[in-house]
N, C-alpha and C. Protein backbone atom coordinates (compact mmCIF):
# COMPACT_ATOMS: atom_id res chain seq x y z
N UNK A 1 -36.62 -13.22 -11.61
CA UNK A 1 -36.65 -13.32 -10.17
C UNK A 1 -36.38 -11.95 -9.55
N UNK A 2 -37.18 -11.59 -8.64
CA UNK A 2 -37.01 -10.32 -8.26
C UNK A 2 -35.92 -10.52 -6.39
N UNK A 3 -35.03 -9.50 -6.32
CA UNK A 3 -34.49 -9.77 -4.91
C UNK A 3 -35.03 -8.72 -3.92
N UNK A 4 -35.48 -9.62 -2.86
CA UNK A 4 -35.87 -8.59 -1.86
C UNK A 4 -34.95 -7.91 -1.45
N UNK A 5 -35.07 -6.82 -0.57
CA UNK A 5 -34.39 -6.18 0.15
C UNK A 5 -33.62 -6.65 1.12
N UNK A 6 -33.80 -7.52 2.18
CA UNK A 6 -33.04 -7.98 2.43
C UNK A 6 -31.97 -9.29 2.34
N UNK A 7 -32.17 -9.60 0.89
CA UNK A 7 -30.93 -10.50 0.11
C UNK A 7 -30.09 -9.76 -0.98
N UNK A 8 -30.56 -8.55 -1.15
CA UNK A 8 -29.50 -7.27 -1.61
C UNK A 8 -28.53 -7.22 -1.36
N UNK A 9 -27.16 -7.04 -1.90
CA UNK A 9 -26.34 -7.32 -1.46
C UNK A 9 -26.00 -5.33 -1.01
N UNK A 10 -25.41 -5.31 0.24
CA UNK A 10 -24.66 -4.04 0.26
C UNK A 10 -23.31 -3.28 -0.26
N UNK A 11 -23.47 -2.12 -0.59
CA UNK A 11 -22.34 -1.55 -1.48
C UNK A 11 -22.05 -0.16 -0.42
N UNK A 12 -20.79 -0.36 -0.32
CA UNK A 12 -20.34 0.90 0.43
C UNK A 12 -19.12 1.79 -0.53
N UNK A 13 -19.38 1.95 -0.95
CA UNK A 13 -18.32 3.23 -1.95
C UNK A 13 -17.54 4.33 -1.41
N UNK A 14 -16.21 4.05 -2.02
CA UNK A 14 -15.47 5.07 -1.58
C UNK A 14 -14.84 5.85 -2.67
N UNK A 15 -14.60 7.46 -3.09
CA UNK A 15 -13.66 7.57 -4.23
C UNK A 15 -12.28 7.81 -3.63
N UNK A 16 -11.70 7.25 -4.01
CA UNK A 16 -9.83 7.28 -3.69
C UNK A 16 -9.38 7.91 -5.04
N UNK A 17 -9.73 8.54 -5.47
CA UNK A 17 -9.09 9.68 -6.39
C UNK A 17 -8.83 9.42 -7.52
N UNK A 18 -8.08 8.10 -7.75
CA UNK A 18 -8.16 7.40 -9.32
C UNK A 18 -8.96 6.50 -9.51
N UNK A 19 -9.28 5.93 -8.42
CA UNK A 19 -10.47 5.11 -8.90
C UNK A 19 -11.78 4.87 -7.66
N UNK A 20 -12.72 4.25 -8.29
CA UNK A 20 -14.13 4.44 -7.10
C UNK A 20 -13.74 2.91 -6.78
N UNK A 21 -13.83 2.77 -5.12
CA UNK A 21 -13.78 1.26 -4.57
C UNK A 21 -15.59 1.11 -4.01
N UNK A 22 -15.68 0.03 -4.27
CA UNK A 22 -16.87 -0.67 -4.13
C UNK A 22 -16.57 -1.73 -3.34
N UNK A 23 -16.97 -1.95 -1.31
CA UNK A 23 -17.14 -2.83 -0.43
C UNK A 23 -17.97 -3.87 -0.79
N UNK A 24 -18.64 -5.16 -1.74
CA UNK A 24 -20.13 -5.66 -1.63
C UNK A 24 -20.14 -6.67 -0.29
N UNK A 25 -21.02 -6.64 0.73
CA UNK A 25 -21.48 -7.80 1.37
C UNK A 25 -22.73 -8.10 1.23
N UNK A 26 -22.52 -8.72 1.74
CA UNK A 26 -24.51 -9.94 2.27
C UNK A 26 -24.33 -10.77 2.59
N UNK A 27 -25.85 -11.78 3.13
CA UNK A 27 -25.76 -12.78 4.00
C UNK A 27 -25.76 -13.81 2.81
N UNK A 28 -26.35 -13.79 1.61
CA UNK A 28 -25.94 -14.66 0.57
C UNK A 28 -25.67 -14.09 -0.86
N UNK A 29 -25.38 -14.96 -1.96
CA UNK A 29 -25.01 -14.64 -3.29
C UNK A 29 -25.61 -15.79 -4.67
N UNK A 30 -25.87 -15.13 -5.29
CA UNK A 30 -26.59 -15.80 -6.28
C UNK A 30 -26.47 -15.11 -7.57
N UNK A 31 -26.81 -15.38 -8.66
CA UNK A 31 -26.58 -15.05 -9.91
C UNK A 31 -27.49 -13.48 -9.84
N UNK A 32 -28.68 -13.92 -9.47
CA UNK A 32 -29.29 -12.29 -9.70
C UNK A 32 -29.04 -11.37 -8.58
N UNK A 33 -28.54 -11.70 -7.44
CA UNK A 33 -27.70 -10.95 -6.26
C UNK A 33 -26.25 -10.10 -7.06
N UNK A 34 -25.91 -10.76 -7.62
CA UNK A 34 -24.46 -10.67 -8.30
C UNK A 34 -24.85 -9.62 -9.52
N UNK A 35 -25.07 -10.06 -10.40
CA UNK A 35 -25.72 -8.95 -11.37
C UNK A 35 -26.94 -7.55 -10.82
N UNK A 36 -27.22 -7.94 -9.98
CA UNK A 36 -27.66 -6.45 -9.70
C UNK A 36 -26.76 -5.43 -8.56
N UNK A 37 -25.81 -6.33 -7.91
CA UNK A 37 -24.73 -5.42 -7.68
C UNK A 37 -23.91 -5.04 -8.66
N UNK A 38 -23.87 -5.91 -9.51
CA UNK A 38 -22.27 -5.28 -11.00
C UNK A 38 -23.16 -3.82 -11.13
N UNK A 39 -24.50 -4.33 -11.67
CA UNK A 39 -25.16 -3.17 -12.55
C UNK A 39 -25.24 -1.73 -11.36
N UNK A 40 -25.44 -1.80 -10.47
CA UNK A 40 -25.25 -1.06 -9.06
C UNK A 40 -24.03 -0.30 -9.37
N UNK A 41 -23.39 -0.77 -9.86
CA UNK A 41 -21.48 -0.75 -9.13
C UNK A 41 -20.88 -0.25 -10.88
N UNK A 42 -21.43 -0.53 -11.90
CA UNK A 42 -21.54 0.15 -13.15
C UNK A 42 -22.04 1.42 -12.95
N UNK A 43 -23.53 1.23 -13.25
CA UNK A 43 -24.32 2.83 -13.14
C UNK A 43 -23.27 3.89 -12.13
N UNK A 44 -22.36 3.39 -11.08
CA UNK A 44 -21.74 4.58 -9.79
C UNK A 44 -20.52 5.05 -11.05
N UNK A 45 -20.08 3.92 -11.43
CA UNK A 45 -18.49 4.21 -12.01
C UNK A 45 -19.04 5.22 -13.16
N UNK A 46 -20.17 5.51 -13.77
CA UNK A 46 -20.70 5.84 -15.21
C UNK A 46 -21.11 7.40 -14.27
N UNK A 47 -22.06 7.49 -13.44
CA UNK A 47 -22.50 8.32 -13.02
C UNK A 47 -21.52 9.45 -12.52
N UNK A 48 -20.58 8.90 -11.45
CA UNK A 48 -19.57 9.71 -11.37
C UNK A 48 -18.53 9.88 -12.23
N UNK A 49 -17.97 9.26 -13.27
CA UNK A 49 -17.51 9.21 -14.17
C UNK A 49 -16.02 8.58 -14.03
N UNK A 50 -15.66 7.07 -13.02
CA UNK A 50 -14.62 6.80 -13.41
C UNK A 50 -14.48 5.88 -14.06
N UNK A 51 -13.55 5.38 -14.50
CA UNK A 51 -12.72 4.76 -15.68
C UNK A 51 -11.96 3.44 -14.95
N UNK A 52 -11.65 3.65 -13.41
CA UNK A 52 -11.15 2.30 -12.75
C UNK A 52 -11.78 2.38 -11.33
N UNK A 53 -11.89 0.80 -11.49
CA UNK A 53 -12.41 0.32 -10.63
C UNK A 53 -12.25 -0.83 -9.57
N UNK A 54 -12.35 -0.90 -8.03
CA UNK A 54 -11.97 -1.65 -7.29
C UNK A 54 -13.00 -2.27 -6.48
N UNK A 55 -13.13 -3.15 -6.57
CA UNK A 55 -14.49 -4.09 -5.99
C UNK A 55 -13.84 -5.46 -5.03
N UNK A 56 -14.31 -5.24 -4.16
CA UNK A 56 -14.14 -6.24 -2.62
C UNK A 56 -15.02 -6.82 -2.16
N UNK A 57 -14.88 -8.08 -2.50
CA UNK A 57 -16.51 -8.54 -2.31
C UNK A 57 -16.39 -9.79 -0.82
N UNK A 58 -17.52 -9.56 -0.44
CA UNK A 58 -17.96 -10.12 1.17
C UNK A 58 -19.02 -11.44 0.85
N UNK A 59 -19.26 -11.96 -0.26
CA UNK A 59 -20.50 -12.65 0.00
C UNK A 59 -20.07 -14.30 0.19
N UNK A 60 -20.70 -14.89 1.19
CA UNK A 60 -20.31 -16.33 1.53
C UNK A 60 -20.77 -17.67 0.29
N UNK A 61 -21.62 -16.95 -0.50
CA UNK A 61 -22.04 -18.09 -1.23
C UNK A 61 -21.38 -18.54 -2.26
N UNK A 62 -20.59 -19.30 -3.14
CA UNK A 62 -19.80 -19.70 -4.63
C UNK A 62 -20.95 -20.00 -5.55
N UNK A 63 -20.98 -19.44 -6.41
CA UNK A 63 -21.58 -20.14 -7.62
C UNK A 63 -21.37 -21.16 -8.41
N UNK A 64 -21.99 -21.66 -9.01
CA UNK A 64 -21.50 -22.63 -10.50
C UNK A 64 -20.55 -22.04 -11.29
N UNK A 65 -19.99 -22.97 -11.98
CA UNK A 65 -19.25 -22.73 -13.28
C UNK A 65 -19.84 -21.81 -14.04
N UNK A 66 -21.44 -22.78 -14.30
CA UNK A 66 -21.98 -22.26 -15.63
C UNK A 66 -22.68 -20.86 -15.12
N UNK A 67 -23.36 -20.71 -14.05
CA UNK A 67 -23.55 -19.16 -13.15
C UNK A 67 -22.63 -17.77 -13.52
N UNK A 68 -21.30 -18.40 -12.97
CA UNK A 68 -20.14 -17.29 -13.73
C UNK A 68 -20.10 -17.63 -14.80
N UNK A 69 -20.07 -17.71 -15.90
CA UNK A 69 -20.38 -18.05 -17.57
C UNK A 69 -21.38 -16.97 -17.83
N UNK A 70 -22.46 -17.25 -17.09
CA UNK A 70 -23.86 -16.33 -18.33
C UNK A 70 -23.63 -15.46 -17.28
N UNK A 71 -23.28 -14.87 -15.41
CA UNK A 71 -23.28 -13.66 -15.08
C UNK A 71 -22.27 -12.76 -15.67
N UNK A 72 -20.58 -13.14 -16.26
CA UNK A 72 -19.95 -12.38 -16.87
C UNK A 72 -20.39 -12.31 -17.83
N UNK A 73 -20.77 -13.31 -19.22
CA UNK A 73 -21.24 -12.65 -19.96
C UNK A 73 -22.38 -11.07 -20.12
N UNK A 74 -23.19 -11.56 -19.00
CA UNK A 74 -23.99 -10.56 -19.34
C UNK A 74 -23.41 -9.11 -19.10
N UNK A 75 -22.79 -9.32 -18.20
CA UNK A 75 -21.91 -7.58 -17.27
C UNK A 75 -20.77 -7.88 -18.47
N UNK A 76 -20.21 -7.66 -18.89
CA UNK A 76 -19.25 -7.60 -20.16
C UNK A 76 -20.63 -6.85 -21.06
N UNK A 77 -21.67 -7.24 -21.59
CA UNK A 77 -22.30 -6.73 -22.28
C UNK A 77 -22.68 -5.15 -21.53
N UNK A 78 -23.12 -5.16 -20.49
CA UNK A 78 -23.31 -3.69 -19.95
C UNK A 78 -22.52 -2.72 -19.51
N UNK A 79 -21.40 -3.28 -19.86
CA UNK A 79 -19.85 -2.36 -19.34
C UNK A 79 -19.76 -1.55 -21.23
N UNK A 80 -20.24 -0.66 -21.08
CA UNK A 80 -20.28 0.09 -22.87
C UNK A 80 -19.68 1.81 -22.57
N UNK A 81 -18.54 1.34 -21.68
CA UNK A 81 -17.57 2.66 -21.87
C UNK A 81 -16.05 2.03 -21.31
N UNK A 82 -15.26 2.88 -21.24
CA UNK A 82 -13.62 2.38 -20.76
C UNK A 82 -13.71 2.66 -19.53
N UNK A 83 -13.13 0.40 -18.97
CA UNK A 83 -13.42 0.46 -17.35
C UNK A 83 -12.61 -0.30 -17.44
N UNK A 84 -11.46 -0.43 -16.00
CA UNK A 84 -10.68 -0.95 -15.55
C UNK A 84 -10.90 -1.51 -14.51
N UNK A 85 -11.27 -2.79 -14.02
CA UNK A 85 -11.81 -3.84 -13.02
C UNK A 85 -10.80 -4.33 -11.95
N UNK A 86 -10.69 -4.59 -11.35
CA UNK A 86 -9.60 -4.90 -10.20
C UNK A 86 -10.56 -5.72 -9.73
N UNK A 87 -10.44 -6.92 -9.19
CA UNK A 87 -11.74 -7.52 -8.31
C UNK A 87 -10.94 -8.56 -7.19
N UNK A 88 -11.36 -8.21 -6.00
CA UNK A 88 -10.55 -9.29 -4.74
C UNK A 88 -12.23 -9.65 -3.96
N UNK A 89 -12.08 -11.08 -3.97
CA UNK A 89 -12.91 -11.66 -3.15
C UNK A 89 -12.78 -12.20 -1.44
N UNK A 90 -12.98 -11.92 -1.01
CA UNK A 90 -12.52 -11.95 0.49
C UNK A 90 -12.27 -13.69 0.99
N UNK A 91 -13.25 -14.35 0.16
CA UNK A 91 -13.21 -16.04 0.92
C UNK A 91 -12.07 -16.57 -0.86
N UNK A 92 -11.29 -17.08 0.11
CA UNK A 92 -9.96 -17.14 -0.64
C UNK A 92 -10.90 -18.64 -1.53
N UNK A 93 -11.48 -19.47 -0.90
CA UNK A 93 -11.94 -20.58 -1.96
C UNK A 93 -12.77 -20.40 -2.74
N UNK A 94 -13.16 -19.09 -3.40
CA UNK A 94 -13.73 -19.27 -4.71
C UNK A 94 -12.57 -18.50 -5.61
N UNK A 95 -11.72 -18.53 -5.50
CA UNK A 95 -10.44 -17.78 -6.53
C UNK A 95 -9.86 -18.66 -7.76
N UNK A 96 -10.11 -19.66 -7.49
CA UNK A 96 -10.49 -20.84 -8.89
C UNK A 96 -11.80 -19.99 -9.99
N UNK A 97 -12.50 -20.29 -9.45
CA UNK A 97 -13.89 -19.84 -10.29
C UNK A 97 -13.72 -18.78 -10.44
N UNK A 98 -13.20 -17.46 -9.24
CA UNK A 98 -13.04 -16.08 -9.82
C UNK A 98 -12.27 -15.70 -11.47
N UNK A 99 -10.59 -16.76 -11.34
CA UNK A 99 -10.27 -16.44 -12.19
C UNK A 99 -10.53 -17.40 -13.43
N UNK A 100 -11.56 -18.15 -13.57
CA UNK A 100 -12.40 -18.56 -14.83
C UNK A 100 -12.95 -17.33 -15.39
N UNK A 101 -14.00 -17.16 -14.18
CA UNK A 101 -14.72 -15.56 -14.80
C UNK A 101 -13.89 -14.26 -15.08
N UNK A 102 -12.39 -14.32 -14.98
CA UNK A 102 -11.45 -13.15 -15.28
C UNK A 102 -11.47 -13.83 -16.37
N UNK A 103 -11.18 -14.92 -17.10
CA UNK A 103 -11.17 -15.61 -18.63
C UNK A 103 -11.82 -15.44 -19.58
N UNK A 104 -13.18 -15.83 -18.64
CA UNK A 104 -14.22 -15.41 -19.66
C UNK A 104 -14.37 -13.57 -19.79
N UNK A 105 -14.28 -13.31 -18.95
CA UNK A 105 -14.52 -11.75 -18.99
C UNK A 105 -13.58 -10.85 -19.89
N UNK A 106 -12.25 -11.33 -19.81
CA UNK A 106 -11.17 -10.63 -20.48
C UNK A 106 -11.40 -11.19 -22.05
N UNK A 107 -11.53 -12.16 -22.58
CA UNK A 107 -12.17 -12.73 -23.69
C UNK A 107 -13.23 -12.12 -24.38
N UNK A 108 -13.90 -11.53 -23.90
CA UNK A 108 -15.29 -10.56 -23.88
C UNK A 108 -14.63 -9.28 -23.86
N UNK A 109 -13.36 -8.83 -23.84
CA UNK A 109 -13.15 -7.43 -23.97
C UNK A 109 -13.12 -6.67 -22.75
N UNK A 110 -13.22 -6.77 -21.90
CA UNK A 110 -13.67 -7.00 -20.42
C UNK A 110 -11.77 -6.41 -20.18
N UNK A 111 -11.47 -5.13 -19.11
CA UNK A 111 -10.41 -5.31 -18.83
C UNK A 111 -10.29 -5.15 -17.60
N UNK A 112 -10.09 -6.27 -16.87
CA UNK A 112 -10.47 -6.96 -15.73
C UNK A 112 -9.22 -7.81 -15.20
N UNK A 113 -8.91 -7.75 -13.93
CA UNK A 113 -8.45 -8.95 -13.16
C UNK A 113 -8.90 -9.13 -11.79
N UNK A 114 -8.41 -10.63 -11.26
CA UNK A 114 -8.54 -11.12 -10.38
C UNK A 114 -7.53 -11.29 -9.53
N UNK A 115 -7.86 -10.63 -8.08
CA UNK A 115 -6.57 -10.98 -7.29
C UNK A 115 -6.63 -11.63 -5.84
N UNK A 116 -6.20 -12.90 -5.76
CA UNK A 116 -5.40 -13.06 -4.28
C UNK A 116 -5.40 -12.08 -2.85
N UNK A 117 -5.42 -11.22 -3.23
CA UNK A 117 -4.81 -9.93 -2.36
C UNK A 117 -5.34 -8.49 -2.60
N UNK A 118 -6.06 -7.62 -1.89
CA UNK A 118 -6.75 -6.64 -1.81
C UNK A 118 -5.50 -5.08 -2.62
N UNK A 119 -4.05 -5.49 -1.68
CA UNK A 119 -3.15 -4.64 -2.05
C UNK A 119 -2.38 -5.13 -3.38
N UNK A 120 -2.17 -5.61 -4.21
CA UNK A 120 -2.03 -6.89 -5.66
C UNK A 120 -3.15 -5.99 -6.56
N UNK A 121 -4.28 -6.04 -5.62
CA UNK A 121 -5.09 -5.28 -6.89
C UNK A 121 -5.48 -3.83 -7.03
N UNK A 122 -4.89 -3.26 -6.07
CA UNK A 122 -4.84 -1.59 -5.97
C UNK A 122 -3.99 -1.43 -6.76
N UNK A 123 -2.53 -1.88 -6.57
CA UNK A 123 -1.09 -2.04 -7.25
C UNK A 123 -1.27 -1.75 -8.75
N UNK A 124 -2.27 -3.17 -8.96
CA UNK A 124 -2.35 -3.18 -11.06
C UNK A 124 -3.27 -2.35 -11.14
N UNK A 125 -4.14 -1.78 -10.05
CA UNK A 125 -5.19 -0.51 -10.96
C UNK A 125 -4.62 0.67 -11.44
N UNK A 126 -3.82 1.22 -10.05
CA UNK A 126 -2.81 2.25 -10.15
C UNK A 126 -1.58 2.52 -11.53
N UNK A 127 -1.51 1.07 -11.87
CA UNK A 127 -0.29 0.58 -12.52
C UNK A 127 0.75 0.52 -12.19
N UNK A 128 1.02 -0.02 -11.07
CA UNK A 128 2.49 0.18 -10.16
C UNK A 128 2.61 -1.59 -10.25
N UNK A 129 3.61 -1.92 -10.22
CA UNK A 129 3.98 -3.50 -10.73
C UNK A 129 4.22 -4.15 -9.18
N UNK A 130 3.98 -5.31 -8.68
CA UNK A 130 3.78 -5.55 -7.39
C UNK A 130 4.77 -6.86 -7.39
C-alpha cells in the first residue's frame, strides 16, 4: 500500500544535544503510516548519528493488537545499530497497547520504553531516575 502525501504522517525534529526528539502528527494512523514514520525517524537518528531517541507522537487513530505485533516486529528488525527509544504518545488511551508493543519490542532486543509522561521519558533517556 502506498501513502499519499497527505496521510503522511509529519515529523518535526529537534537535536537537544544527547538525543534527536522526533514531534509525529497527522490526521490519521495506520500500520503503514506508522512504519514509514519509524523508518523516517531511524534513517534521521543513523544519518545524524544519534544513539537516543525521543519520539512524541500526535496521531488520533489506535491500532490492533495484532497491527502493533507485526509493526514492532518489523522496526526491531530495522533498528541494526545502538538506539535508545523513549516513546510518549499524546492520547493517554492507547498506553495499554503502547506498552504491549514496549513488550514485544524489548523482547526483540529493542531498547525501548513507554511513558505516561513526556518529562518520565526525557528523565530515563538522559538516565536521571524520576
Amino acid at each position: 500500500m502506498t501513502i499519499s502525501e497527505h496521510e503522511r504522517a509529519s515529523i518535526r525534529f529537534e537535536d537537544r544535544g544527547e538525543y534527536l526528539y522526533a514531534c509525529v502528527t497527522g490526521p490519521k494512523d495506520n500500520q503503514e503510516i506508522s512504519l514509514d514514520y519509524w523508518q523516517r525517524v531511524i534513517d534521521e537518528c543513523r544519518e545524524r548519528g544519534f544513539r537516543k531517541l525521543l519520539i512524541e507522537e500526535d496521531l488520533p487513530d489506535q491500532a490492533t493488537t495484532v497491527e502493533i505485533f507485526n509493526l514492532i516486529k518489523t522496526i526491531a528488525g530495522i533498528i541494526n545499530f545502538p538506539l535508545k527509544i523513549a516513546f510518549y504518545d499524546r492520547e493517554a488511551e492507547h498506553l495499554d497497547l503502547n506498552l504491549f508493543g514496549e513488550t514485544v519490542a524489548v523482547n526483540r532486543g529493542v531498547d525501548g520504553r513507554v511513558f505516561a509522561g513526556l518529562e518520565e521519558a526525557e528523565a530515563w533517556l538522559k538516565g536521571q531516575s524520576c
